[in-house]
Protein backbone atom coordinates (compact mmCIF):
# COMPACT_ATOMS: atom_id res chain seq x y z
CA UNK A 1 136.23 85.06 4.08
CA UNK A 2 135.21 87.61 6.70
CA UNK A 3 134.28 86.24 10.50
CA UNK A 4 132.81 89.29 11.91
CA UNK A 5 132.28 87.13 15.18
CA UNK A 6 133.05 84.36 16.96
CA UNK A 7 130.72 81.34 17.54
CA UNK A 8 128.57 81.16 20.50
CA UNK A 9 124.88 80.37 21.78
CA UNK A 10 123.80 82.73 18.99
CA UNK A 11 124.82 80.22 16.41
CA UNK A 12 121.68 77.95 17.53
CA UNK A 13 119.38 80.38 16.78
CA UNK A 14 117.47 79.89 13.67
CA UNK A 15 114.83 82.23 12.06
CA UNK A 16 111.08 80.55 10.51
CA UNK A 17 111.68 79.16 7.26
CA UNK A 18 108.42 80.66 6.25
CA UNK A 19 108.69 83.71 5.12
CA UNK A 20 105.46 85.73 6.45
CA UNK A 21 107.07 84.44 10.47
CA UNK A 22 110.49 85.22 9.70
CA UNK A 23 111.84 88.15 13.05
CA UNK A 24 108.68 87.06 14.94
CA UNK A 25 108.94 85.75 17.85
CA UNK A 26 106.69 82.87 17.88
CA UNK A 27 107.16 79.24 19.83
CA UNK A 28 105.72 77.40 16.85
CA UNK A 29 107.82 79.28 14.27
CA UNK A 30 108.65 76.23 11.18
CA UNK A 31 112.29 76.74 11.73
CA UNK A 32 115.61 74.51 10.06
CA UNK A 33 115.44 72.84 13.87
CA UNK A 34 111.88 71.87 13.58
CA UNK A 35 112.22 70.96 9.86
CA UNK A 36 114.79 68.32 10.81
CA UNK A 37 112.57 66.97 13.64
CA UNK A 38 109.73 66.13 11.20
CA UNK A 39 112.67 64.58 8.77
CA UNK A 40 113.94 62.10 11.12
CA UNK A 41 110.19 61.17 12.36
CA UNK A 42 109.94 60.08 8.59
CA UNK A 43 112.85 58.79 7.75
CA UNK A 44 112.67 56.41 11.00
CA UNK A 45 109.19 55.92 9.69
CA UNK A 46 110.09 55.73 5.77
CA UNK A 47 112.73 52.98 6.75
CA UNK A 48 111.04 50.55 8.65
CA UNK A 49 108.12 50.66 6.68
CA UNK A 50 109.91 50.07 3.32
CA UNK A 51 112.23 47.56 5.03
CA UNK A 52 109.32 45.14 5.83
CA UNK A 53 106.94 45.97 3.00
CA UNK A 54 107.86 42.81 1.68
CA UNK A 55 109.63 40.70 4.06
CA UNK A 56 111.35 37.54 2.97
CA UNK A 57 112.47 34.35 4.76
CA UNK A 58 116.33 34.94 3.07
CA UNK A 59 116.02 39.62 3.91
CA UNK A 60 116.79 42.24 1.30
CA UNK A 61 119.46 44.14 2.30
CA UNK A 62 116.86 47.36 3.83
CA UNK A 63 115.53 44.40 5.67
CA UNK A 64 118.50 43.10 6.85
CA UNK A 65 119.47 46.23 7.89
CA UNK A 66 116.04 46.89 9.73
CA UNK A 67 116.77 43.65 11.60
CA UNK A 68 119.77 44.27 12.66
CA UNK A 69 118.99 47.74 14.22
CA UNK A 70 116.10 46.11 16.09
CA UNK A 71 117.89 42.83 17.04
CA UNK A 72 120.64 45.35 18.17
CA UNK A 73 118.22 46.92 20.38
CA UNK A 74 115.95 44.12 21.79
CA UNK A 75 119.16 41.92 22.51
CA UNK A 76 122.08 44.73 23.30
CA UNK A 77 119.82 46.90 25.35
CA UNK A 78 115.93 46.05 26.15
CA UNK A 79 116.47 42.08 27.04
CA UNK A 80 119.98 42.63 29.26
CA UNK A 81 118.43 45.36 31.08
CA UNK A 82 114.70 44.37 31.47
CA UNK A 83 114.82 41.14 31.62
CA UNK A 84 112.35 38.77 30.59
CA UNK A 85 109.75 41.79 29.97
CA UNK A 86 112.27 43.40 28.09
CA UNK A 87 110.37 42.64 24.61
CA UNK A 88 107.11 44.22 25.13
CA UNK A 89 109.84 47.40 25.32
CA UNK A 90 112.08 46.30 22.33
CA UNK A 91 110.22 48.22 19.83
CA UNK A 92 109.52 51.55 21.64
CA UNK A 93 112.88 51.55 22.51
CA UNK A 94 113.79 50.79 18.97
CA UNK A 95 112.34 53.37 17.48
CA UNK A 96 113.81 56.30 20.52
CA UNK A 97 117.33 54.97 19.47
CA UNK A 98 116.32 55.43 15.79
CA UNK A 99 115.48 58.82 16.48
CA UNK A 100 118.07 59.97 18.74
CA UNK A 101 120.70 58.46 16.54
CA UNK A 102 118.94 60.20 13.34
CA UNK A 103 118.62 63.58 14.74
CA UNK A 104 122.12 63.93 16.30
CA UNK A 105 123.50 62.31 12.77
CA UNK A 106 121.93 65.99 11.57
CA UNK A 107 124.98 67.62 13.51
CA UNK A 108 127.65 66.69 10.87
CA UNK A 109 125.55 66.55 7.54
CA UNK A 110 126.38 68.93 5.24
CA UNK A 111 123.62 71.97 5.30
CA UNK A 112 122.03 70.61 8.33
CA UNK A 113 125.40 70.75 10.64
CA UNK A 114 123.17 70.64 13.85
CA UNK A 115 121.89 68.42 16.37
CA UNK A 116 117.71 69.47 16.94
CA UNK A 117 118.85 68.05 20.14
CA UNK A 118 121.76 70.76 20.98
CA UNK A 119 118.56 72.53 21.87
CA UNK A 120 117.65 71.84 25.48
CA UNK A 121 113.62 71.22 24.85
CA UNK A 122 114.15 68.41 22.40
CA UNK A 123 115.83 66.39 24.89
CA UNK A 124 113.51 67.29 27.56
CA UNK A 125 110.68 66.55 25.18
CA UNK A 126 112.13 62.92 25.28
CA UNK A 127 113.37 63.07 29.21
CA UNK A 128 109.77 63.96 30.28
CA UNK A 129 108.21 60.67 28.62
CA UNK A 130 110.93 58.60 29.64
CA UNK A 131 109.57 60.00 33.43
CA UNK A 132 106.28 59.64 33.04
CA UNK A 133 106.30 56.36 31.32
CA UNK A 134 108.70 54.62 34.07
CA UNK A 135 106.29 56.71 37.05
CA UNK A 136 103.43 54.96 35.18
CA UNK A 137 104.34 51.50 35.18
CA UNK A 138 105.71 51.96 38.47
CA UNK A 139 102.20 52.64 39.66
CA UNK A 140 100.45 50.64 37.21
CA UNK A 141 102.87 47.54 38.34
CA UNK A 142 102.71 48.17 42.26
CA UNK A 143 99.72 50.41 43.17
CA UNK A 144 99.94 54.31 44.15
CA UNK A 145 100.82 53.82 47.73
CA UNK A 146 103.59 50.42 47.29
CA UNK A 147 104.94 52.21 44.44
CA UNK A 148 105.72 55.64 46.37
CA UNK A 149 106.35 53.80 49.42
CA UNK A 150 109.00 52.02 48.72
CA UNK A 151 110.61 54.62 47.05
CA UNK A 152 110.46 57.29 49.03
CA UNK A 153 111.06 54.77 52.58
CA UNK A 154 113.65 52.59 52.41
CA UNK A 155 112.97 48.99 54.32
CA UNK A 156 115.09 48.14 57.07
CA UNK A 157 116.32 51.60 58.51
CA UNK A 158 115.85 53.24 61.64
CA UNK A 159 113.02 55.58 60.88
CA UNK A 160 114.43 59.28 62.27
CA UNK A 161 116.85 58.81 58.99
CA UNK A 162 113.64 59.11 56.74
CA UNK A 163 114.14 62.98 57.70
CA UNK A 164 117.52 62.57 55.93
CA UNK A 165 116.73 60.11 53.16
CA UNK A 166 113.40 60.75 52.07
CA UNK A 167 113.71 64.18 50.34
CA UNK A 168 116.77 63.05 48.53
CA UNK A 169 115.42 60.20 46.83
CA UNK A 170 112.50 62.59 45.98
CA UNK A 171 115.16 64.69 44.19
CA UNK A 172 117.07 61.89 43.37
CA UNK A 173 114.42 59.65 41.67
CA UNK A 174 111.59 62.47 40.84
CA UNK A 175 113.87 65.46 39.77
CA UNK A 176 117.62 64.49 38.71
CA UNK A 177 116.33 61.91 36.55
CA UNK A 178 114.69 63.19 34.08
CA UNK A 179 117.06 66.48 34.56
CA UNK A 180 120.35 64.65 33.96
CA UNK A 181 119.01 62.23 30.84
CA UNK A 182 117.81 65.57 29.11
CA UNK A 183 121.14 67.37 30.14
CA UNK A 184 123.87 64.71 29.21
CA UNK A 185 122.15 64.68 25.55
CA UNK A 186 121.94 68.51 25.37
CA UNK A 187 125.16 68.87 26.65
CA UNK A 188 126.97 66.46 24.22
CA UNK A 189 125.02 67.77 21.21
CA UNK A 190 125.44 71.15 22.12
CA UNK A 191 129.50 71.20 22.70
CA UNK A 192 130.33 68.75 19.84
CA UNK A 193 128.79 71.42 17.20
CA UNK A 194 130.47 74.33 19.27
CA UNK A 195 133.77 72.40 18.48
CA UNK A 196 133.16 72.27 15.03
CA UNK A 197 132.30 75.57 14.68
CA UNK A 198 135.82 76.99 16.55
CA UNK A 199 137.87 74.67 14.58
CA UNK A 200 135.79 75.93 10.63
CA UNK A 201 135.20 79.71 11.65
CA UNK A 202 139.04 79.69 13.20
CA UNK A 203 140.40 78.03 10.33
CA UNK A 204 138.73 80.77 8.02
CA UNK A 205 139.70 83.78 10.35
CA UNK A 206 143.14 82.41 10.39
CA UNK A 207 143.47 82.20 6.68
CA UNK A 208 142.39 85.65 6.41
CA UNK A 209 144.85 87.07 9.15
CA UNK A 210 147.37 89.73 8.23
CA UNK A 211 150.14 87.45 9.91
CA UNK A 212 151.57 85.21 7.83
CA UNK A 213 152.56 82.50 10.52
CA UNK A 214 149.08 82.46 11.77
CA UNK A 215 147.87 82.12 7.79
CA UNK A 216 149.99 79.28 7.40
CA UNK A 217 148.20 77.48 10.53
CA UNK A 218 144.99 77.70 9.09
CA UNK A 219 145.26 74.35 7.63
CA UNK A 220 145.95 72.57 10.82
CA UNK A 221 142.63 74.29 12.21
CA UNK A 222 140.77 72.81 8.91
CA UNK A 223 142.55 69.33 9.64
CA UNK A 224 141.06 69.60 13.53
CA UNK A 225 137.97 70.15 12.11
CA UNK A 226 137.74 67.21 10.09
CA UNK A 227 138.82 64.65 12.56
CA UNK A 228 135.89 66.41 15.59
CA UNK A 229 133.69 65.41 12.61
CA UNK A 230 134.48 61.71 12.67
CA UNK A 231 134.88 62.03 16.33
CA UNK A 232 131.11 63.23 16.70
CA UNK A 233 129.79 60.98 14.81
CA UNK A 234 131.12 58.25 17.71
CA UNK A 235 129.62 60.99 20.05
CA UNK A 236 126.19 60.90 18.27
CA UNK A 237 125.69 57.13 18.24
CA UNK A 238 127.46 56.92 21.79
CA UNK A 239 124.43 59.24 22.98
CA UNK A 240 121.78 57.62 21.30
CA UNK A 241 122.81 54.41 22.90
CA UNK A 242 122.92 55.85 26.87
CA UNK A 243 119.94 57.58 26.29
CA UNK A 244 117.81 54.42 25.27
CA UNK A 245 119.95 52.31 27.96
CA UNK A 246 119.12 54.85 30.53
CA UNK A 247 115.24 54.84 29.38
CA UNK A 248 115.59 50.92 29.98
CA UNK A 249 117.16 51.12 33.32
CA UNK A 250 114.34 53.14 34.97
CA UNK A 251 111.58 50.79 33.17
CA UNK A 252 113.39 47.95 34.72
CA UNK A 253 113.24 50.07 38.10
CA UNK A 254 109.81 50.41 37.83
CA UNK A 255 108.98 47.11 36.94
CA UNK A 256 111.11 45.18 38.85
CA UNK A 257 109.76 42.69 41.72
CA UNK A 258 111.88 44.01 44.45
CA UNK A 259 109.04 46.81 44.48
């Protein structure tokens, strides 16, 4: 098999599935990236509503499993990190660890072998209503002024160091937020299928090499890839998980009584 070049950023490019849009450059081009966004909406959909079509004192196994994910969820990550208000949340944040986990399982399926997510605008999709969700019950919890008040001013300091403090927590709180929970998904997604694509491409280009020591090697480059594919999938569920923990934390923030 011929590699005629090496991966890179190129590799997470993808053309329109439909035909008639395929070399255009178009921002709502159908592509394999957007086709496996709309598949994990439904099969997050698909699951839970089949898993409680019929629900039943002693669960099926698909409701069982449904349970689980969402007891998971609402006790491992919504009630230890919100508190008592921390159900209202369960489900929302249910359904965003669904999805995250779904679409970054995409990076090692066969055919798919990408995270929509190793594309920077799917996580900021999900960053930017993590922000303005936790900004909104901020304000809705506290009021405009209390909300922005108190964090932007800090009670209890000297008030020259506002100078100092104030614009960093407005980068801290209003920028590097939602910058760093888009980033630390994009950036996981993004180098995991990199790996994988070294360790395939290089095993091929290897096998195909001229030198016979570097043919025999090939195998070991095959073998590498295989265990980075077990690996990610840690990685994928890893990142679903401090995503929605994350998404809790600053609902707690913005909630919380010390407002």
């Amino acid at each position: 098999m011929d590699v005629p070049f090496p991966p890179g950023v190129k590799d997470f490019d993808f053309d329109s599935l439909i035909p008639g849009l395929r070399g255009v450059d178009l921002g709502l081009a159908f592509t394999k990236i957007t086709f496996m966004v709309w598949l994990a909406v439904a099969i997050v959909i698909l699951f839970f509503l089949l898993s409680y079509r019929r629900p039943r004192i002693v669960p099926s196994r698909g409701q069982w499993l449904a349970e689980s994910v969402y007891g998971f969820v609402r006790d491992g990550i919504a009630a230890p990190v919100i508190g008592s208000q921390g159900l209202r949340f369960a489900p929302y944040l249910t359904a965003l660890f669904c999805f995250i986990a779904v679409t970054n399982v995409f990076a090692i399926v066969p055919l798919f072998q990408v995270s929509p997510n190793a594309h920077i605008a799917f996580p900021a999709v999900l960053a930017i209503i993590t922000y303005v969700q936790f900004i909104y019950l901020g304000i809705r919890k506290h009021g405009v002024v209390r909300y922005f008040r108190t964090n932007l001013f800090m009670p209890g300091i000297p008030w020259p160091l506002y100078f100092l403090l104030t614009p960093i927590e407005i980068i801290q709180t209003f920028f590097f937020r939602p910058v760093t929970l888009a980033v630390r998904l994009f950036a996981n997604m993004f180098a995991g299928h990199l790996m994988l694509l070294v360790f395939t491409f290089g095993g091929f280009a290897m096998l195909t090499s001229a030198n016979l020591f570097v043919a025999l090697l090939s195998p070991l480059s095959f073998a590498l890839a295989i265990v980075m594919t077990f690996f990610e999938f840690g990685v994928v569920i890893l990142q679903a998980y401090v995503f929605t923990m994350l998404t809790a934390s600053y609902i707690e923030g913005a909630i919380a009584d010390s407002h």
